[in-house]
C-alpha atoms as a PDB file:
ATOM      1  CA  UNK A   1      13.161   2.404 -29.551  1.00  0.00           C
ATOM      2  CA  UNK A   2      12.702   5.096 -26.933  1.00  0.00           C
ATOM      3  CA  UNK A   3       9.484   5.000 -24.473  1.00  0.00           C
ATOM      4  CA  UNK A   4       6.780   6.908 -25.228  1.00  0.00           C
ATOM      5  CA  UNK A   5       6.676   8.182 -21.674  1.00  0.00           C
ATOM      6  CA  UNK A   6      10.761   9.137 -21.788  1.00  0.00           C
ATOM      7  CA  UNK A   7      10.811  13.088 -21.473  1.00  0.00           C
ATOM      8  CA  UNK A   8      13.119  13.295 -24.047  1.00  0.00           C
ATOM      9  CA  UNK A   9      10.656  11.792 -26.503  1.00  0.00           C
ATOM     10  CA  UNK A  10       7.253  13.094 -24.765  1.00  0.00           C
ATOM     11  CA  UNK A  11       7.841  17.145 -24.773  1.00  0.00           C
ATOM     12  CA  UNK A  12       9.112  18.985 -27.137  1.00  0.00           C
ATOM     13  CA  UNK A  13      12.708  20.918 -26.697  1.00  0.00           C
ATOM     14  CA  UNK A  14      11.188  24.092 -25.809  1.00  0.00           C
ATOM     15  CA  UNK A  15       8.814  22.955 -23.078  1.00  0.00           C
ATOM     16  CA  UNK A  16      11.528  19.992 -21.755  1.00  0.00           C
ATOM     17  CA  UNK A  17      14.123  23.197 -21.249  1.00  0.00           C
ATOM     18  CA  UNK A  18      11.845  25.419 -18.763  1.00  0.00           C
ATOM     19  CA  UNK A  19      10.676  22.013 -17.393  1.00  0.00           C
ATOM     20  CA  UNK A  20      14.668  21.382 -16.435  1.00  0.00           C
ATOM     21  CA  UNK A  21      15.048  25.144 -14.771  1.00  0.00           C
ATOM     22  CA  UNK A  22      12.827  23.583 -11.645  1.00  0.00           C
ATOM     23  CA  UNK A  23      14.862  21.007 -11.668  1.00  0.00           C
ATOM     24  CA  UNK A  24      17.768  19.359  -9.289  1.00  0.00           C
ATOM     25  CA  UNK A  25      19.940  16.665  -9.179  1.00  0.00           C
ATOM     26  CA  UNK A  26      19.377  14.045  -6.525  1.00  0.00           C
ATOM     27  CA  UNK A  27      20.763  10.764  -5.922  1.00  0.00           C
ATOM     28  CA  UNK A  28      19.806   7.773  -3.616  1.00  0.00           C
ATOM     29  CA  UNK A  29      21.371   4.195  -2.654  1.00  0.00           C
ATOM     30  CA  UNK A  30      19.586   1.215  -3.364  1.00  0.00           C
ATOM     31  CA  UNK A  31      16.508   0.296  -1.219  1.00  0.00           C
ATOM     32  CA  UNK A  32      15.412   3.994  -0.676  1.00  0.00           C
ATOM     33  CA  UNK A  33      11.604   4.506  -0.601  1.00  0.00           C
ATOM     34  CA  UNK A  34      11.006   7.831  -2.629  1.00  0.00           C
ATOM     35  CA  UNK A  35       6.551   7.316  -1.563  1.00  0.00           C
ATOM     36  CA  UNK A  36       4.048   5.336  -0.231  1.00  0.00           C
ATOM     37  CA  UNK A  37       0.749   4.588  -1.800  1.00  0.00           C
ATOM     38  CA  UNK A  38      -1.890   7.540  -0.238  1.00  0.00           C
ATOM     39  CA  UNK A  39       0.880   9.504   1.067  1.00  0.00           C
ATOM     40  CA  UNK A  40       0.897  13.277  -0.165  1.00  0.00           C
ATOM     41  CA  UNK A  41       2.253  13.900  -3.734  1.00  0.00           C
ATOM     42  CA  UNK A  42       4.502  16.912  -3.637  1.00  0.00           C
ATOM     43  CA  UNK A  43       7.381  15.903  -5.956  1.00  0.00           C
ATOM     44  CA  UNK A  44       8.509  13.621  -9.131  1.00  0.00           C
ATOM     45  CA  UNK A  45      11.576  12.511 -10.823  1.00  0.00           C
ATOM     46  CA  UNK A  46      13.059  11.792 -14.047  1.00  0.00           C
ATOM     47  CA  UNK A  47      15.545   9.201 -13.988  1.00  0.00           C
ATOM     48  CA  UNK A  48      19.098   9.295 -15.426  1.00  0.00           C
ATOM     49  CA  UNK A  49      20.701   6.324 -14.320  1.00  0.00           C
ATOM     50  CA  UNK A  50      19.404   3.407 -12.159  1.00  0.00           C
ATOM     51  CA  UNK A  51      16.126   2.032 -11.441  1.00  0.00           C
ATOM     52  CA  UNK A  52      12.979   2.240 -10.114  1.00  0.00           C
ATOM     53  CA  UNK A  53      10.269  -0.160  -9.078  1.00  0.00           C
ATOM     54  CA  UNK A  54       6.974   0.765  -8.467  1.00  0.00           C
ATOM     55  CA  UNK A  55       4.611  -1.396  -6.075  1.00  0.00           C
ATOM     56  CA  UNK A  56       1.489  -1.702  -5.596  1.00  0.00           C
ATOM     57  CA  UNK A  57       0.018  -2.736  -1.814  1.00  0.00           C
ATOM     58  CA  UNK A  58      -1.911  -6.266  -1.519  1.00  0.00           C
ATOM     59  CA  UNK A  59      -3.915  -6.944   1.764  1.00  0.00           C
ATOM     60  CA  UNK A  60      -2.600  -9.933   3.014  1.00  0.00           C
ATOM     61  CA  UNK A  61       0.325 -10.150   0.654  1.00  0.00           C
ATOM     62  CA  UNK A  62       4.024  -8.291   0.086  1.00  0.00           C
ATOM     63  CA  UNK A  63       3.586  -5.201  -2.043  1.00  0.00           C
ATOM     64  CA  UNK A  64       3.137  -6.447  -6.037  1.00  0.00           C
ATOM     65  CA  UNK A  65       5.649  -4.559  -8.322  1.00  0.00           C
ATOM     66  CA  UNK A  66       3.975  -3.636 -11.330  1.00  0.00           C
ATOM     67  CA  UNK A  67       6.899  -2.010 -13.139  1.00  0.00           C
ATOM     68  CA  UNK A  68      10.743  -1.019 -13.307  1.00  0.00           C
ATOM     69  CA  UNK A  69      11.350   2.464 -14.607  1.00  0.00           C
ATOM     70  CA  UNK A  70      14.859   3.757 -15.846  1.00  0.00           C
ATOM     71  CA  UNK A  71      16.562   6.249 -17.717  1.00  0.00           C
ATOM     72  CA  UNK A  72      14.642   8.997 -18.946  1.00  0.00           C
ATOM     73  CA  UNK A  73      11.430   7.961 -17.351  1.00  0.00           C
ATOM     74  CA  UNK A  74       9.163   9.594 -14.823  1.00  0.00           C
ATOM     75  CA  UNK A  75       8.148   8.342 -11.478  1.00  0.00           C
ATOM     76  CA  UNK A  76       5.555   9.361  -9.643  1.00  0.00           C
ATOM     77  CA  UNK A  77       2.594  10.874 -11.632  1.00  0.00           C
ATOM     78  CA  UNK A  78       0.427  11.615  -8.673  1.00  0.00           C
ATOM     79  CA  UNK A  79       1.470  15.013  -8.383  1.00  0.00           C
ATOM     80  CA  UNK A  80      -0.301  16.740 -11.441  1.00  0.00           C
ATOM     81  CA  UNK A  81      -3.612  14.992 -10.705  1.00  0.00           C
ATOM     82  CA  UNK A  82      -6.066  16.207  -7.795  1.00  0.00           C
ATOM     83  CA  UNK A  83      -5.827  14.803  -4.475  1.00  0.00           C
ATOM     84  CA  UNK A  84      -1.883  14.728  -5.006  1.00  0.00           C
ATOM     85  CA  UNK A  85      -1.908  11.390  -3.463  1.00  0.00           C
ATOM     86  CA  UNK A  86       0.745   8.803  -4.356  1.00  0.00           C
ATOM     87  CA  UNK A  87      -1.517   5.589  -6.035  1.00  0.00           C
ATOM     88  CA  UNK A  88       1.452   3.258  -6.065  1.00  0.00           C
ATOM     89  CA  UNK A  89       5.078   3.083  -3.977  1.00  0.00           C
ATOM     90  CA  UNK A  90       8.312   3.412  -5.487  1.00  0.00           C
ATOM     91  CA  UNK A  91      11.583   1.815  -4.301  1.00  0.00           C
ATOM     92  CA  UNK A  92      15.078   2.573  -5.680  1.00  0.00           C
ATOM     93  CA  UNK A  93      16.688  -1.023  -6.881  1.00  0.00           C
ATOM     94  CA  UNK A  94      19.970  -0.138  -7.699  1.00  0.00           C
ATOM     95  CA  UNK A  95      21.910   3.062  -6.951  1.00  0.00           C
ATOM     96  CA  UNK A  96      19.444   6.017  -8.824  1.00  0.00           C
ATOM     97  CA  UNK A  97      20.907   9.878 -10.215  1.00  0.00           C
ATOM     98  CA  UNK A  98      17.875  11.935 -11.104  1.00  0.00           C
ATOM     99  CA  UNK A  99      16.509  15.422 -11.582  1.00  0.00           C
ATOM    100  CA  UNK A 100      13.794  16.029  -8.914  1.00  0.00           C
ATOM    101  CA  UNK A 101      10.968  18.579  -8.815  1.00  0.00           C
ATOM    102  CA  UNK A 102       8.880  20.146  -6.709  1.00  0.00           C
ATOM    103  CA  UNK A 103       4.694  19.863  -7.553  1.00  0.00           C
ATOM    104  CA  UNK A 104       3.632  23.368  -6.403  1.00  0.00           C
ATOM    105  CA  UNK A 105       5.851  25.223  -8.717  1.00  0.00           C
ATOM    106  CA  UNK A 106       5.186  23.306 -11.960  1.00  0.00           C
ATOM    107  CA  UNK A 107       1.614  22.905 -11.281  1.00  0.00           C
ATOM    108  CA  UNK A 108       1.914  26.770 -11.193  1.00  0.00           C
ATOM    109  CA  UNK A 109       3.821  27.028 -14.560  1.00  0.00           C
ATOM    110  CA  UNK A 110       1.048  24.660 -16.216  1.00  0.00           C
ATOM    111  CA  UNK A 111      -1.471  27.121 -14.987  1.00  0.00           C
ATOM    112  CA  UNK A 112       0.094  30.167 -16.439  1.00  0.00           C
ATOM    113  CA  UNK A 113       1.113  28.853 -19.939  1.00  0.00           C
ATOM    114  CA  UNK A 114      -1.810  26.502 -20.860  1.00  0.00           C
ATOM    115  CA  UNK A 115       0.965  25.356 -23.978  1.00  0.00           C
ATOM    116  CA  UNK A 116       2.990  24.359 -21.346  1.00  0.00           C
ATOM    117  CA  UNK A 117       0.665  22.768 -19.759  1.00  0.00           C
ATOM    118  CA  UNK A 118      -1.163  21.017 -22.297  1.00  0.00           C
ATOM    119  CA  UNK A 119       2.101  19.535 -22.948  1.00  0.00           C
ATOM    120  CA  UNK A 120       2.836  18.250 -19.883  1.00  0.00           C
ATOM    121  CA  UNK A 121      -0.835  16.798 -18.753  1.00  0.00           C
ATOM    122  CA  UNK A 122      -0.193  15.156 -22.065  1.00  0.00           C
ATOM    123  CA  UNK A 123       2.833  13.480 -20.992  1.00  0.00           C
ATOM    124  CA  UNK A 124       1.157  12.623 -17.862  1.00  0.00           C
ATOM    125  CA  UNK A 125      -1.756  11.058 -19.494  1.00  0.00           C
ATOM    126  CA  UNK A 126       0.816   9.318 -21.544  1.00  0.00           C
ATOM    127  CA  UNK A 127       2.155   8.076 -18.178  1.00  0.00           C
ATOM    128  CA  UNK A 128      -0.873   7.246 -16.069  1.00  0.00           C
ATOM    129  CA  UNK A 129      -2.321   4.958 -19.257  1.00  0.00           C
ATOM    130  CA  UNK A 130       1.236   2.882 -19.684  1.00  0.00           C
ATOM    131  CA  UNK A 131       1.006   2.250 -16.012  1.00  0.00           C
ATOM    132  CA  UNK A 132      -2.305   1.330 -16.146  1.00  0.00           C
ATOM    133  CA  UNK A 133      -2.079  -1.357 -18.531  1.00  0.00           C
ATOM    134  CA  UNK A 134       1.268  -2.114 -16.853  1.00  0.00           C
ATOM    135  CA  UNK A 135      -0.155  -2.742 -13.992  1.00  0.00           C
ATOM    136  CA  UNK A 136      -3.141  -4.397 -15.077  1.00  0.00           C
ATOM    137  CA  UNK A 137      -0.795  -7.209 -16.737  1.00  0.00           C
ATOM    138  CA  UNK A 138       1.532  -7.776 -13.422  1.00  0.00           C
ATOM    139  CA  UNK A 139      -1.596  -8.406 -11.402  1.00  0.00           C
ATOM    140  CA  UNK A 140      -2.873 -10.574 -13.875  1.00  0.00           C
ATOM    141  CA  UNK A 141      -0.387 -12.367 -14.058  1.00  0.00           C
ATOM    142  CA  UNK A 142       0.809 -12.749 -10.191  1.00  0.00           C
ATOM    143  CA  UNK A 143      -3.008 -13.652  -9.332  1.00  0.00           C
ATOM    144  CA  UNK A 144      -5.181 -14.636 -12.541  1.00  0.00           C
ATOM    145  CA  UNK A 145      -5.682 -18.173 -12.880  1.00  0.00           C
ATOM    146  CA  UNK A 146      -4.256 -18.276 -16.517  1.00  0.00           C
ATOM    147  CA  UNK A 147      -1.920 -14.937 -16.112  1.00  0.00           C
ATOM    148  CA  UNK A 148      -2.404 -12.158 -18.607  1.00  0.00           C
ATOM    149  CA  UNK A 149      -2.250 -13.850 -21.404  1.00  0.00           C
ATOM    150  CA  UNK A 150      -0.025 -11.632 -22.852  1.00  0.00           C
ATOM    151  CA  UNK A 151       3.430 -12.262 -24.563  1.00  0.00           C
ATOM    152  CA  UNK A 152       6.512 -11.092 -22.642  1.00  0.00           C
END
C-alpha cells in the first residue's frame, strides 16, 4: 500500500506536474549529510531510489534516527514552514537518485495559486504529523522504560 506522504499518492496529477518543472535530478553516495538540525531550510527532495535516515540530536548521546524514507517520499519538510530551519538531520544510507528543489521558488508558486498551495501545505501537514508520531515512537522506544508500546 503506498504512503500517504508518497507524492505520487499525496497531490493530484495536475499539481505533482508543475511541482516536477522546479525540479532536478541529483544523486549522492552513501553517508552524505543533505542538513543539520537548525541549519537554514532552502531545499527538499523526493526520493527515487535509495534511502534516507533522518536523526534527531541527543545531548550527551549519538544522533537518534527516527525514520528511513525511500522511494517516493519527501525529506526535509522544514522548508514550507516559517523559520525555514531544518528540525531533524538527514543522512543518505545507501546510494540515493532524487529530484531536488529549491524553497524560494515553490514557496513563491504556493503564494500565487492558493490551489496549488493548499495542496501542497496539505502534503506537508501530511508529512510533519507522520514524522511526528514517527518520531515520538523511536524515542520512546530507545529511552522509555517500557518502549512505545506499540507493535512493529
Amino acid at each position: 500500500m503506498p504512503s500517504l506522504t508518497s507524492l505520487t499518492t499525496a497531490l493530484p496529477a495536475e499539481h505533482r506536474e508543475r511541482l516536477m518543472r522546479y525540479a532536478r535530478e541529483v544523486s549522492f553516495d552513501a553517508g552524505i549529510r543533505l542538513f543539520e538540525e537548525g541549519r537554514r531550510a532552502d531545499r527538499f527532495w523526493i526520493l527515487r531510489t535509495g534511502t534516507v535516515c533522518l536523526d534527531l540530536r541527543v545531548p550527551g548521546r549519538r544522533a537518534a534516527v527516527t525514520e528511513s524514507l525511500g522511494h517516493g517520499e519527501l525529506v526535509g519538510w522544514s522548508w514550507h514552514c516559517p523559520p525555514h530551519r531544518w528540525h531533524l538531520g538527514a543522512e543518505t544510507t545507501s546510494p540515493v537518485r532524487a529530484w531536488e528543489f529549491d524553497a524560494e521558488p515553490v514557496r513563491a508558486l504556493c503564494a500565487e495559486d492558493p490551489e496549488f498551495g493548499r495542496a501542497v501545505a496539505l502534503w506537508v501537514g501530511q508529512v510533519v504529523a507522520h514524522r511526528l508520531r514517527a518520531t515520538r515512537v523511536r524515542l520512546l522506544d530507545l529511552y522509555a522504560p517500557y518502549g512505545s508500546g506499540s507493535p512493529r
